[in-house]
C-alpha atoms as a PDB file:
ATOM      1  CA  UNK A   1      98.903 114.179 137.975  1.00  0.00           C
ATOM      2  CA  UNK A   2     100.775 112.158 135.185  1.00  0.00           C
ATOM      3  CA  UNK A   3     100.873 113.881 131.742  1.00  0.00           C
ATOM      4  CA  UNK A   4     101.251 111.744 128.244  1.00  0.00           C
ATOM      5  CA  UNK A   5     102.008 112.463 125.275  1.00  0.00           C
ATOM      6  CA  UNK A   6     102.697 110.431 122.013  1.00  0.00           C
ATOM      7  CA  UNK A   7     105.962 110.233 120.718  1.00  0.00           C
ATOM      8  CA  UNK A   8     107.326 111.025 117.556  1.00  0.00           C
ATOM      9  CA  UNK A   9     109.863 110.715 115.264  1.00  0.00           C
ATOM     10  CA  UNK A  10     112.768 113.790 115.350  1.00  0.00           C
ATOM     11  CA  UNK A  11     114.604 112.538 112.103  1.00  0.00           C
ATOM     12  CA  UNK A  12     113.698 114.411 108.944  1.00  0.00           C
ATOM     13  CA  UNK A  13     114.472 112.599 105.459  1.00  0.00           C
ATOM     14  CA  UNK A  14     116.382 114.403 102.569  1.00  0.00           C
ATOM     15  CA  UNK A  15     114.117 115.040  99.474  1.00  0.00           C
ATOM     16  CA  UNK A  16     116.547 112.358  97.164  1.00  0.00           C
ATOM     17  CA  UNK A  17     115.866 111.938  93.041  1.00  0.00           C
ATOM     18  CA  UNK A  18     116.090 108.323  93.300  1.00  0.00           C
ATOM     19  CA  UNK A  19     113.108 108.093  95.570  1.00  0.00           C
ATOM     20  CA  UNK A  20     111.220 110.316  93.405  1.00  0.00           C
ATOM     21  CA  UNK A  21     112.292 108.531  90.009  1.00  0.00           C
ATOM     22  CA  UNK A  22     111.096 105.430  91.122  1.00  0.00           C
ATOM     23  CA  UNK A  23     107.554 106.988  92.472  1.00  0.00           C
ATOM     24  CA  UNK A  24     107.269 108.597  88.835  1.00  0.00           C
ATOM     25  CA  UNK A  25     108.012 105.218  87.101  1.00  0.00           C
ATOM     26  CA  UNK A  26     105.905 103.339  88.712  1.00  0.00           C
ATOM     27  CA  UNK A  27     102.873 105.911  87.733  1.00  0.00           C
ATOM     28  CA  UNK A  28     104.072 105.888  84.434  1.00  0.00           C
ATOM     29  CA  UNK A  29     103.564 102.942  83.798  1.00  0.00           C
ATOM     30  CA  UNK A  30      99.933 103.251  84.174  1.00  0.00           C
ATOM     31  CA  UNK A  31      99.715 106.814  81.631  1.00  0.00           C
ATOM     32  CA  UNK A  32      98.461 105.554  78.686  1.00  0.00           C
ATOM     33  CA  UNK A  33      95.432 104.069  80.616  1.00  0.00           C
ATOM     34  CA  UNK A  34      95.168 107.472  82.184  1.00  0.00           C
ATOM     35  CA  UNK A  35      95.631 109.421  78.398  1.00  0.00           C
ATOM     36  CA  UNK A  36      92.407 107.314  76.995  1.00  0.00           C
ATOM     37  CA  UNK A  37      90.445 109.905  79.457  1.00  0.00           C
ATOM     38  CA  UNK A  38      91.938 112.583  79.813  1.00  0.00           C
ATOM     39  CA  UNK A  39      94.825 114.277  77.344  1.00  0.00           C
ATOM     40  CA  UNK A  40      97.246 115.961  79.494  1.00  0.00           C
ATOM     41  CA  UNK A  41      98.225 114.888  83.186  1.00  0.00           C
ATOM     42  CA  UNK A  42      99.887 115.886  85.794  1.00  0.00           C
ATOM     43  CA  UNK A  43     101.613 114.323  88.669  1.00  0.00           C
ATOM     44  CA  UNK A  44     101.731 115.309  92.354  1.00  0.00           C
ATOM     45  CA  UNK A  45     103.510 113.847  94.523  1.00  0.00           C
ATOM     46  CA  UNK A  46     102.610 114.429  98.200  1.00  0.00           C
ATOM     47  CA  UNK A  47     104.372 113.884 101.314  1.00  0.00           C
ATOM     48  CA  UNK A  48     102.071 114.239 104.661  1.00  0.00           C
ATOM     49  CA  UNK A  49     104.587 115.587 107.006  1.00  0.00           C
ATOM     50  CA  UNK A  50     101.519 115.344 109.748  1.00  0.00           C
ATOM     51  CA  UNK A  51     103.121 111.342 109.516  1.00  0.00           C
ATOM     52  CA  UNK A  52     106.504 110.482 111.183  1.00  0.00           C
ATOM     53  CA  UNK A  53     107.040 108.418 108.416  1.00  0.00           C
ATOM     54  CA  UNK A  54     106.440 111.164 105.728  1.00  0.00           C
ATOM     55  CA  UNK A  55     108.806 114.184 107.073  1.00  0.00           C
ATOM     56  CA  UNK A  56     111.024 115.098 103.812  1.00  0.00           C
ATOM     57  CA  UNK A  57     112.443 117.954 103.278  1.00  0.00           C
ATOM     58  CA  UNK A  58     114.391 119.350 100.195  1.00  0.00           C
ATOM     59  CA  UNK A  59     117.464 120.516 101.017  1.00  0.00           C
ATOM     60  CA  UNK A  60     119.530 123.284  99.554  1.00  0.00           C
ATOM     61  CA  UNK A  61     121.687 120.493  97.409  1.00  0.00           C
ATOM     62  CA  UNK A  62     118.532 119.387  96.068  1.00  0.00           C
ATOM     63  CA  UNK A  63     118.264 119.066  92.142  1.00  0.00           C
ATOM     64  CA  UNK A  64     114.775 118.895  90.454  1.00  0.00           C
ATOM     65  CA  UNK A  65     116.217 119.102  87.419  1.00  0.00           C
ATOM     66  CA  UNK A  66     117.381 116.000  87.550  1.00  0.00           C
ATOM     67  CA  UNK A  67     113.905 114.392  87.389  1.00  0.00           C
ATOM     68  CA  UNK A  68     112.478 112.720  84.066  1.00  0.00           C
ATOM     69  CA  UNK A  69     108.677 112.452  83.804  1.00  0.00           C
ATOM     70  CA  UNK A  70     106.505 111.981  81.130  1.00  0.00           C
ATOM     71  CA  UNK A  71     103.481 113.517  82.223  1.00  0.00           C
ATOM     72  CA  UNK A  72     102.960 116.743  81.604  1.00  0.00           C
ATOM     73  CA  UNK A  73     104.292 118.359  84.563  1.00  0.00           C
ATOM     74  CA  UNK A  74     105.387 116.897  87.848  1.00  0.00           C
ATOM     75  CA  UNK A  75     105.425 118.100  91.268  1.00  0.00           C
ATOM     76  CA  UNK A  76     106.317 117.519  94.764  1.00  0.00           C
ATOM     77  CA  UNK A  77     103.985 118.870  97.982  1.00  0.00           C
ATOM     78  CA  UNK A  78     104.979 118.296 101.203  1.00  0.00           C
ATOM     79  CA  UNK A  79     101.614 118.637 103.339  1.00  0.00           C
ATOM     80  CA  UNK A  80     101.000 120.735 105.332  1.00  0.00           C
ATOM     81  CA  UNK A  81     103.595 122.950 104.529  1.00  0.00           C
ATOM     82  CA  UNK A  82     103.857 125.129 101.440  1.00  0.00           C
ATOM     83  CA  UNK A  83     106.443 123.300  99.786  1.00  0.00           C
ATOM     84  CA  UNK A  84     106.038 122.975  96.235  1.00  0.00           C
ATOM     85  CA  UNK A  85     108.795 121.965  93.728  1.00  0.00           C
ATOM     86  CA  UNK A  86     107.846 121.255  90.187  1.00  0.00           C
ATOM     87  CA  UNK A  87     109.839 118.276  88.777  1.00  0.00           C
ATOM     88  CA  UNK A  88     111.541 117.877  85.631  1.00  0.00           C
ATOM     89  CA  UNK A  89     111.799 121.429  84.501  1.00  0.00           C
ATOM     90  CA  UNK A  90     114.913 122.936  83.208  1.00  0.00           C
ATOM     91  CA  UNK A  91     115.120 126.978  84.326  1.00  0.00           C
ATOM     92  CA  UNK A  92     114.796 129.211  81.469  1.00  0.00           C
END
């Protein structure tokens, strides 16, 4: 009896600023529409790791800090993991 199964992708992408940056300029360029409802907003970002194409990890030379945003606060979730980094935030 033949057994399939679906392939999928082994390589796992580094979590890089530069991809983030430009996913957090492009939505900022739509926060003043977003402001005229509602006065503070936040950004997630999410990764669905479930997808081949979506597997991103951070890595331990991953910065955050090295994020700007202007909304309010900005995070990355990588579904369906528990990986949460908030973006932008200087530690205290």
């Amino acid at each position: 009896m033949a057994h399939w199964g679906v392939a999928r992708a082994g390589y796992v992408a580094a979590l890089g600023v530069d991809a983030l940056q430009l996913r957090i300029d492009d939505k900022a360029t739509r926060l003043q529409n977003y402001m005229e409802t509602v006065s503070e907003n936040w950004l997630i970002i999410v990764a669905d790791s479930t997808k081949p194409s979506q597997m991103i990890e951070a890595r331990a030379d991953f910065d955050p800090t090295m994020i700007s945003s202007p909304f309010a606060r900005t995070f990355f979730y990588r579904y369906p993991g528990k990986t949460v980094i908030e973006l932008g935030v200087k530690p205290c």
